[in-house]
PDB file of N, CA and C in Angstrom:
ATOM      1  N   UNK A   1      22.002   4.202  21.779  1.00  0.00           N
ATOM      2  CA  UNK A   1      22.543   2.875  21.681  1.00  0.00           C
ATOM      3  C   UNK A   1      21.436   1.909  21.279  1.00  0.00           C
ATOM      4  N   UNK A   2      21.549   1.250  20.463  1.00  0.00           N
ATOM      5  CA  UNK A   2      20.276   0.194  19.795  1.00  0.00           C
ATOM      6  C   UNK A   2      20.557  -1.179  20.510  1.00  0.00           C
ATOM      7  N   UNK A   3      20.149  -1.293  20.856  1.00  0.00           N
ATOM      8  CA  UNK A   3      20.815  -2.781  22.028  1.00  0.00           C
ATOM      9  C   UNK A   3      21.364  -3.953  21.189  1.00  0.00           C
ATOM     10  N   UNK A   4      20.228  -4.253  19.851  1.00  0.00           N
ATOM     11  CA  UNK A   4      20.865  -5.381  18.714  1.00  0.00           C
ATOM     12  C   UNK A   4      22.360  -5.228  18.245  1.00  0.00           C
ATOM     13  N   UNK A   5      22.771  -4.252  18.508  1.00  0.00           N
ATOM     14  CA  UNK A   5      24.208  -4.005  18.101  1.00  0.00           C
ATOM     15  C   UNK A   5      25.497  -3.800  19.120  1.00  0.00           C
ATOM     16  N   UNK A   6      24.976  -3.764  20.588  1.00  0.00           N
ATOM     17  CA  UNK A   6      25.758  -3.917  21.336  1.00  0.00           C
ATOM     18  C   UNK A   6      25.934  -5.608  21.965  1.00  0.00           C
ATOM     19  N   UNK A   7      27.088  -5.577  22.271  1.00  0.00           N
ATOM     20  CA  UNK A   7      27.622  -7.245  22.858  1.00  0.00           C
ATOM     21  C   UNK A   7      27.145  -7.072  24.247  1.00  0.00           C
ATOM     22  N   UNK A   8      27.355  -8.258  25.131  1.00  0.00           N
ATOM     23  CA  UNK A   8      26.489  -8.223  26.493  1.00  0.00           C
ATOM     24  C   UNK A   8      27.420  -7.666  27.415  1.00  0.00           C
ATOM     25  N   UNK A   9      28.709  -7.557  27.348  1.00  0.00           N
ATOM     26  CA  UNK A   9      29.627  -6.618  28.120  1.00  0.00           C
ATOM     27  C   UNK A   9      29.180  -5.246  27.820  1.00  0.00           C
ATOM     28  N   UNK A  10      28.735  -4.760  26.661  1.00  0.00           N
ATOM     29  CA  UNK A  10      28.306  -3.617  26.604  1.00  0.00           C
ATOM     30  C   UNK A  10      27.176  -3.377  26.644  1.00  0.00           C
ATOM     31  N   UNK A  11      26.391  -3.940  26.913  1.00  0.00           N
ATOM     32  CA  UNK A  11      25.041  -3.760  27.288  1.00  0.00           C
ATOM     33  C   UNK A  11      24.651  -3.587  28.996  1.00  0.00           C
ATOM     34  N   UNK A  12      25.710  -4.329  29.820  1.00  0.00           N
ATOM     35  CA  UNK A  12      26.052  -4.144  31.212  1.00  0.00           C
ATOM     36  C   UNK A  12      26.396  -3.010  31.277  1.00  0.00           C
ATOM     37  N   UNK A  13      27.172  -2.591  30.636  1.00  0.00           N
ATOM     38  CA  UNK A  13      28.082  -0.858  30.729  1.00  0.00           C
ATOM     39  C   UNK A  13      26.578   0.390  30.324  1.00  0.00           C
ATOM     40  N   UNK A  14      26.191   0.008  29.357  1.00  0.00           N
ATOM     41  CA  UNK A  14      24.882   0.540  29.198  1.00  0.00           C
ATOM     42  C   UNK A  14      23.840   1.213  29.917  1.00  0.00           C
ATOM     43  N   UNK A  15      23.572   0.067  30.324  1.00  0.00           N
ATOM     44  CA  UNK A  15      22.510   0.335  31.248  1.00  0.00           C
ATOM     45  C   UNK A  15      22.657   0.896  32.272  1.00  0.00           C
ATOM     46  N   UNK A  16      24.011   1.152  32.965  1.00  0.00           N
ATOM     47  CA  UNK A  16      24.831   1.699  33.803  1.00  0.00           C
ATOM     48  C   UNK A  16      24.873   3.207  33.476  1.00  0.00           C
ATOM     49  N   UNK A  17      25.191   3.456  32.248  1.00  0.00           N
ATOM     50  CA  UNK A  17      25.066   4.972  31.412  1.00  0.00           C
ATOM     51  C   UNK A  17      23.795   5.272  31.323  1.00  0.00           C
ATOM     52  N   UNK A  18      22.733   4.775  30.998  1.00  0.00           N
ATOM     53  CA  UNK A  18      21.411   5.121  30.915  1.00  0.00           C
ATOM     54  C   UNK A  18      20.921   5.310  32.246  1.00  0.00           C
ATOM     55  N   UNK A  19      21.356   4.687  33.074  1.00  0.00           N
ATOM     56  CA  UNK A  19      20.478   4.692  34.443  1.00  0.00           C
ATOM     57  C   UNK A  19      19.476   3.748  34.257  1.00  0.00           C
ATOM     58  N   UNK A  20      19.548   3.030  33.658  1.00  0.00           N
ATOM     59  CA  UNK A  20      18.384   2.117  33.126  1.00  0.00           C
ATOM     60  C   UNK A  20      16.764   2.632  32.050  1.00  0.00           C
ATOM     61  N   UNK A  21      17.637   3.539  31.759  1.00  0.00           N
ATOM     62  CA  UNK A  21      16.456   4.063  30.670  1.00  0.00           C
ATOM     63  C   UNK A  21      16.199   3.226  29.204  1.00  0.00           C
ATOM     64  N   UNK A  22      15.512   3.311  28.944  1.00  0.00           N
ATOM     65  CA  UNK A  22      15.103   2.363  27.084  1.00  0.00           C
ATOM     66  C   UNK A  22      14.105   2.967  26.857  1.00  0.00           C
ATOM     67  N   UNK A  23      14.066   2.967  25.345  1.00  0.00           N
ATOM     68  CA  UNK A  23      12.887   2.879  24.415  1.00  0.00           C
ATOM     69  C   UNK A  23      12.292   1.642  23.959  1.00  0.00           C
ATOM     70  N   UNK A  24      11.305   1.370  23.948  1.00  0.00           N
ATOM     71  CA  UNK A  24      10.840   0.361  22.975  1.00  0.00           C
ATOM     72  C   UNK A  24      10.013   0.918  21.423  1.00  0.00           C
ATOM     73  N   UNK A  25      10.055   1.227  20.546  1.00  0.00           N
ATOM     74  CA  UNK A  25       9.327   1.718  19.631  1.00  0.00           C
ATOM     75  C   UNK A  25       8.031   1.199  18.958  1.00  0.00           C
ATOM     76  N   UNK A  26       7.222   1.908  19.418  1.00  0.00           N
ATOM     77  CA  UNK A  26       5.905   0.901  18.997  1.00  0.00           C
ATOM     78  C   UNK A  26       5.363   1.384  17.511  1.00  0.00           C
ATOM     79  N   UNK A  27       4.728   0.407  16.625  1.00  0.00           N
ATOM     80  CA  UNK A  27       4.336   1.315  15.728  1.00  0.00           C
ATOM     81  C   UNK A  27       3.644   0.114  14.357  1.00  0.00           C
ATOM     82  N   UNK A  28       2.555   0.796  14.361  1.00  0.00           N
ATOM     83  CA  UNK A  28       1.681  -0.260  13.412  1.00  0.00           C
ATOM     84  C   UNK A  28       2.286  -0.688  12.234  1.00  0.00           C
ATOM     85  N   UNK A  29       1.615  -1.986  11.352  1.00  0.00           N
ATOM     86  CA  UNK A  29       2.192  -2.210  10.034  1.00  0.00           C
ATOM     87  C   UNK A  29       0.768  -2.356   9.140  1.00  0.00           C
ATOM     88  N   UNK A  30       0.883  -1.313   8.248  1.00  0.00           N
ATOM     89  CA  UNK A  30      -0.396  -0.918   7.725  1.00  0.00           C
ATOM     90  C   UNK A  30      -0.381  -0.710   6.325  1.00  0.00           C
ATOM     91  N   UNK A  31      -0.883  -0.101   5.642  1.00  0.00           N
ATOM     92  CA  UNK A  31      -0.521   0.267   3.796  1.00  0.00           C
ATOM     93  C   UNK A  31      -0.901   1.809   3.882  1.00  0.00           C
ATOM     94  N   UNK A  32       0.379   1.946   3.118  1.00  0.00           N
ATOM     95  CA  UNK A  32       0.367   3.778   3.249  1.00  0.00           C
ATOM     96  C   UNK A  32       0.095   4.334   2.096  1.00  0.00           C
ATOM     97  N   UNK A  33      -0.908   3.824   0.749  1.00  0.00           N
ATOM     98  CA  UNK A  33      -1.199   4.284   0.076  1.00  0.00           C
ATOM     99  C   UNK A  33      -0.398   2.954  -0.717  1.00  0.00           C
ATOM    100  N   UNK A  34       0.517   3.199  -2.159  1.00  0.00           N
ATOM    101  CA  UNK A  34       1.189   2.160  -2.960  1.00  0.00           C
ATOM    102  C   UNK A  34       2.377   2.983  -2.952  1.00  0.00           C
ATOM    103  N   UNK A  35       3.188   3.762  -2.583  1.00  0.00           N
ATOM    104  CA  UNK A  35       4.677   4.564  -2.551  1.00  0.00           C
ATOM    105  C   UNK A  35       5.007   4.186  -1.404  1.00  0.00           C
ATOM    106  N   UNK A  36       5.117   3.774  -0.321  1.00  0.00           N
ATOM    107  CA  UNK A  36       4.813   3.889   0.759  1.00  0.00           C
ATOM    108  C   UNK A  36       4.750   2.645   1.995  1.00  0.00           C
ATOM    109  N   UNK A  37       6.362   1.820   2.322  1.00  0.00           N
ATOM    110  CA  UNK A  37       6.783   0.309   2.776  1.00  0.00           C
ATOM    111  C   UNK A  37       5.332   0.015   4.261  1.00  0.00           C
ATOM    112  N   UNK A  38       5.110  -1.108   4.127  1.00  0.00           N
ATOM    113  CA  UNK A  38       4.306  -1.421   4.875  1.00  0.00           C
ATOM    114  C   UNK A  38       4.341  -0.986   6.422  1.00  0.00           C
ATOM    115  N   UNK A  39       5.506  -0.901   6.684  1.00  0.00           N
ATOM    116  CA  UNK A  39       6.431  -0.596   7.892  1.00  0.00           C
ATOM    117  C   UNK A  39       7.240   0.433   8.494  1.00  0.00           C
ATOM    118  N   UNK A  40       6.226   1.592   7.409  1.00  0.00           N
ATOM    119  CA  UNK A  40       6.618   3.240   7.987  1.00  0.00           C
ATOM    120  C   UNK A  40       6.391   3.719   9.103  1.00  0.00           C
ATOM    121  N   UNK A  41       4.912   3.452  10.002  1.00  0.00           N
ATOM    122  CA  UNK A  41       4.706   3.723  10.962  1.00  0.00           C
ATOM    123  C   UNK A  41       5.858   3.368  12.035  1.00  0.00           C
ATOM    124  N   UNK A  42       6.733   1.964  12.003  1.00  0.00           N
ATOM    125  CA  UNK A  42       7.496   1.221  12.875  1.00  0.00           C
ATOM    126  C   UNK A  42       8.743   1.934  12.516  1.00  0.00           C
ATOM    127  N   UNK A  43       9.125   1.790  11.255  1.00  0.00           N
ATOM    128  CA  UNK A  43      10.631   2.820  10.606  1.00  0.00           C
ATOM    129  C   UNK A  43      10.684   4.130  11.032  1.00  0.00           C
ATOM    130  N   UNK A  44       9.342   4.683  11.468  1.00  0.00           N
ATOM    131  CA  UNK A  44       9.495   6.304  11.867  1.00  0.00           C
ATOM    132  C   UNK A  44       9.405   5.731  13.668  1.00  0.00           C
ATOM    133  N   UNK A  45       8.822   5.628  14.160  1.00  0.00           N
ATOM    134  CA  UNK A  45       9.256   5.059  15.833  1.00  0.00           C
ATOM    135  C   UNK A  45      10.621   4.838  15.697  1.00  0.00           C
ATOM    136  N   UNK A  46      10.744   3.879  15.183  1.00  0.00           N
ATOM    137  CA  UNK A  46      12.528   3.266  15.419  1.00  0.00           C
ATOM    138  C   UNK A  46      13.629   4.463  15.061  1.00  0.00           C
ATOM    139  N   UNK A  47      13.259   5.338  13.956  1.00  0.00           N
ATOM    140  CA  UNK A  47      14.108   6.609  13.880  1.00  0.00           C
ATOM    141  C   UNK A  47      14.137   7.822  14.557  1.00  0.00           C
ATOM    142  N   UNK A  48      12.775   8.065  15.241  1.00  0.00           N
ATOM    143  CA  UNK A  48      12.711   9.064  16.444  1.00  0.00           C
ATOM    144  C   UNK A  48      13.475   8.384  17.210  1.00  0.00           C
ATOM    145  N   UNK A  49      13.904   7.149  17.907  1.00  0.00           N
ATOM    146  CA  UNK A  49      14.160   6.497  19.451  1.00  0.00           C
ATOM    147  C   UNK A  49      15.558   6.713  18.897  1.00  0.00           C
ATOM    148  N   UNK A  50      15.915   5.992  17.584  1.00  0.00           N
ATOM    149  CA  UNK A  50      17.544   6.586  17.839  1.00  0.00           C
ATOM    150  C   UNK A  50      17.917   7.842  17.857  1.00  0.00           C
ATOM    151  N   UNK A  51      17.199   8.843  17.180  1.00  0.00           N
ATOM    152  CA  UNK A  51      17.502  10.539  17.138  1.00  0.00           C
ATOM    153  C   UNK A  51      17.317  11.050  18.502  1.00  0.00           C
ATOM    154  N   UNK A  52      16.714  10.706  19.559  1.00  0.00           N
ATOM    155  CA  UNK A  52      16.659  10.898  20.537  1.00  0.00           C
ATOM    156  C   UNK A  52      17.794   9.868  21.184  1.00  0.00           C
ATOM    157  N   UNK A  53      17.827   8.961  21.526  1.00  0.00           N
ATOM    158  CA  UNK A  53      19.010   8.311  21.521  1.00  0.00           C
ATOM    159  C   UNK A  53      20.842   9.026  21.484  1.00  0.00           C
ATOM    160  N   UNK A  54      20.982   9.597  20.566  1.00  0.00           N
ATOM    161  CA  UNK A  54      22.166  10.624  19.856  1.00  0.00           C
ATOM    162  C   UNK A  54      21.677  11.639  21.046  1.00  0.00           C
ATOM    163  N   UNK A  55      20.658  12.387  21.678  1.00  0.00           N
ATOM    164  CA  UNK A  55      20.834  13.322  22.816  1.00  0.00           C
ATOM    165  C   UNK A  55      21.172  12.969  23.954  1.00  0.00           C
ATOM    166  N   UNK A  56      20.882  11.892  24.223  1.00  0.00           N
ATOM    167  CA  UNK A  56      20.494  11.491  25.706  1.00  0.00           C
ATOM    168  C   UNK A  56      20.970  10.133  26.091  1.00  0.00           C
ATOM    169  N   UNK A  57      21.302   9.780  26.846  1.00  0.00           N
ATOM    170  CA  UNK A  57      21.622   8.229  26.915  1.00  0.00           C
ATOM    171  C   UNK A  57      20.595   7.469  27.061  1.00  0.00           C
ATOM    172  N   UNK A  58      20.021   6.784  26.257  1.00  0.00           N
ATOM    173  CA  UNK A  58      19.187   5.501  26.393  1.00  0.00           C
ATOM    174  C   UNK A  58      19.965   4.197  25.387  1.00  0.00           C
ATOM    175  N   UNK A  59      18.828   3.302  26.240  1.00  0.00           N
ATOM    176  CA  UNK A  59      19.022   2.294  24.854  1.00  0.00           C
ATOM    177  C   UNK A  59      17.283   1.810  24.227  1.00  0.00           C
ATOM    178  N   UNK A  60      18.243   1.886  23.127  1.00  0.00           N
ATOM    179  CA  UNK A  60      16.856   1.670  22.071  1.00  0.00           C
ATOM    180  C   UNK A  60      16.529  -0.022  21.663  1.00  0.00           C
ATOM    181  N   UNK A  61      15.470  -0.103  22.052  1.00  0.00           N
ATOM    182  CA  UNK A  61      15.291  -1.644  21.554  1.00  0.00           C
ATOM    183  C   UNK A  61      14.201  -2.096  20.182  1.00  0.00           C
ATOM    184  N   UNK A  62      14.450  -3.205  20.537  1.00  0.00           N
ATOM    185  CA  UNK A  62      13.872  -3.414  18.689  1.00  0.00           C
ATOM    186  C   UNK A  62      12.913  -2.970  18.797  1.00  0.00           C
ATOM    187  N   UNK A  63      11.835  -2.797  17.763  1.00  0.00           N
ATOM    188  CA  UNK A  63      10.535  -2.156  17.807  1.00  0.00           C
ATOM    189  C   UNK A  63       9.606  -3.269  17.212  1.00  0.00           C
ATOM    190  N   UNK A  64       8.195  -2.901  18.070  1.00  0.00           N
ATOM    191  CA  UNK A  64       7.091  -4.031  18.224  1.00  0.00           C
ATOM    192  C   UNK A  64       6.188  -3.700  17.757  1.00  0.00           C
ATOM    193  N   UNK A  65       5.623  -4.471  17.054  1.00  0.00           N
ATOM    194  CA  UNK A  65       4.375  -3.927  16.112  1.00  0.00           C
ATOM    195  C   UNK A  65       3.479  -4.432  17.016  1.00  0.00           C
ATOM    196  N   UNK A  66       2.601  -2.684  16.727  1.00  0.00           N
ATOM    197  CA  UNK A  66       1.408  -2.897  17.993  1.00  0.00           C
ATOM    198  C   UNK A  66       0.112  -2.703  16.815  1.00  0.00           C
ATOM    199  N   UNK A  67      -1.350  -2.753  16.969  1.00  0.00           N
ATOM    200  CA  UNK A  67      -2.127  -2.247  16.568  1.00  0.00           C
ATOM    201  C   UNK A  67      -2.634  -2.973  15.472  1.00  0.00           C
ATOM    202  N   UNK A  68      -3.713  -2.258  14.597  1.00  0.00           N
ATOM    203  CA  UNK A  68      -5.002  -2.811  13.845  1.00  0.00           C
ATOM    204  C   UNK A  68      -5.706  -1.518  13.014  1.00  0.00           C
ATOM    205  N   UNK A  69      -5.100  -1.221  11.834  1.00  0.00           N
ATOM    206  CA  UNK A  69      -5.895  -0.672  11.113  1.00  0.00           C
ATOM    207  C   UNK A  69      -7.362  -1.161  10.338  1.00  0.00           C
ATOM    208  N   UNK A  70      -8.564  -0.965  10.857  1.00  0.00           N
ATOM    209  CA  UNK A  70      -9.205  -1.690   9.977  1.00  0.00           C
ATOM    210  C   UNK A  70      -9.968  -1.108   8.303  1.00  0.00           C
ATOM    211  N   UNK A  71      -9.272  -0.170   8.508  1.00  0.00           N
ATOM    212  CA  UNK A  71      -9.556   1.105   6.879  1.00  0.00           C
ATOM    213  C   UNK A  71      -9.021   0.372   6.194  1.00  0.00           C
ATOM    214  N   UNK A  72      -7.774  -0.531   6.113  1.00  0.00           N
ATOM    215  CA  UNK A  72      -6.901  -1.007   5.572  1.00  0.00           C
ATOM    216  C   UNK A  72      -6.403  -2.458   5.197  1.00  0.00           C
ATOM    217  N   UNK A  73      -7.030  -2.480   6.190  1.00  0.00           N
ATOM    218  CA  UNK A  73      -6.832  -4.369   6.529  1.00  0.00           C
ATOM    219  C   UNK A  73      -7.368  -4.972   5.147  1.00  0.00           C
ATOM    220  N   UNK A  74      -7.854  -4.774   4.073  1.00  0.00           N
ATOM    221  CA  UNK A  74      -8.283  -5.215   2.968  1.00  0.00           C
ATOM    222  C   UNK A  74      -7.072  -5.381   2.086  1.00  0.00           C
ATOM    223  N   UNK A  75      -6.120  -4.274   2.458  1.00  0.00           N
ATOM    224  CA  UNK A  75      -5.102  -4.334   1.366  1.00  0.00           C
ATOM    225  C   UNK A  75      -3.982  -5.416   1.173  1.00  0.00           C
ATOM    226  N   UNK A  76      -3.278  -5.815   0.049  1.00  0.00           N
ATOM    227  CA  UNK A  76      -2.409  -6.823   0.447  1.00  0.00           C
ATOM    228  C   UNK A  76      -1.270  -6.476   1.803  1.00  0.00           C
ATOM    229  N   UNK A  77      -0.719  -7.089   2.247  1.00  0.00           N
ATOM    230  CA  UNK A  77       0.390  -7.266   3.246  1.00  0.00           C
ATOM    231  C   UNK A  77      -0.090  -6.242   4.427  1.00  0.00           C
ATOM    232  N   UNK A  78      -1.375  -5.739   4.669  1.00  0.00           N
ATOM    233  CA  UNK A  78      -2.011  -5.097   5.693  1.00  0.00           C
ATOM    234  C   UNK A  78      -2.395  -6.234   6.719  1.00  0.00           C
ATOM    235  N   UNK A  79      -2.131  -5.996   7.941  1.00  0.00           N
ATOM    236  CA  UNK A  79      -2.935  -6.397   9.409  1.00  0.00           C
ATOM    237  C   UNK A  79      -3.636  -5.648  10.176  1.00  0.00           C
TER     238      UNK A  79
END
């Protein structure tokens, strides 16, 4: 369950099904070469938490960009 997409009646019911379990998905925003969206590291977190998600009852919440590449930090749209 991705929480941005559930309403707050169902997010009560939720958390009730989870037992209170969540993901948060953490995951840097870096440059992955030039093929390659700034925001793969975070797009692959956020797609493990829902694929796991589909097994198990959690809820998945938005995902937070954590971290500091500094190999990279030169490139455009790198932090």
């Amino acid at each position: 369950m991705q929480w941005e997409t559930l309403t707050s009646p169902d997010f009560a019911k939720a958390v009730e099904t989870c037992q209170g379990v969540g993901i948060i998905p953490i995951g840097v925003i870096e440059a992955h070469a030039s093929h390659l969206p700034l925001g793969t590291d975070m797009l692959t977190a956020h797609w493990v938490a829902c694929r796991a998600a589909e097994q198990e009852p959690i809820i998945v919440f938005p995902t937070y960009p954590y971290g500091i590449n500094h190999e990279t930090a030169h490139l455009p749209g790198a932090w």
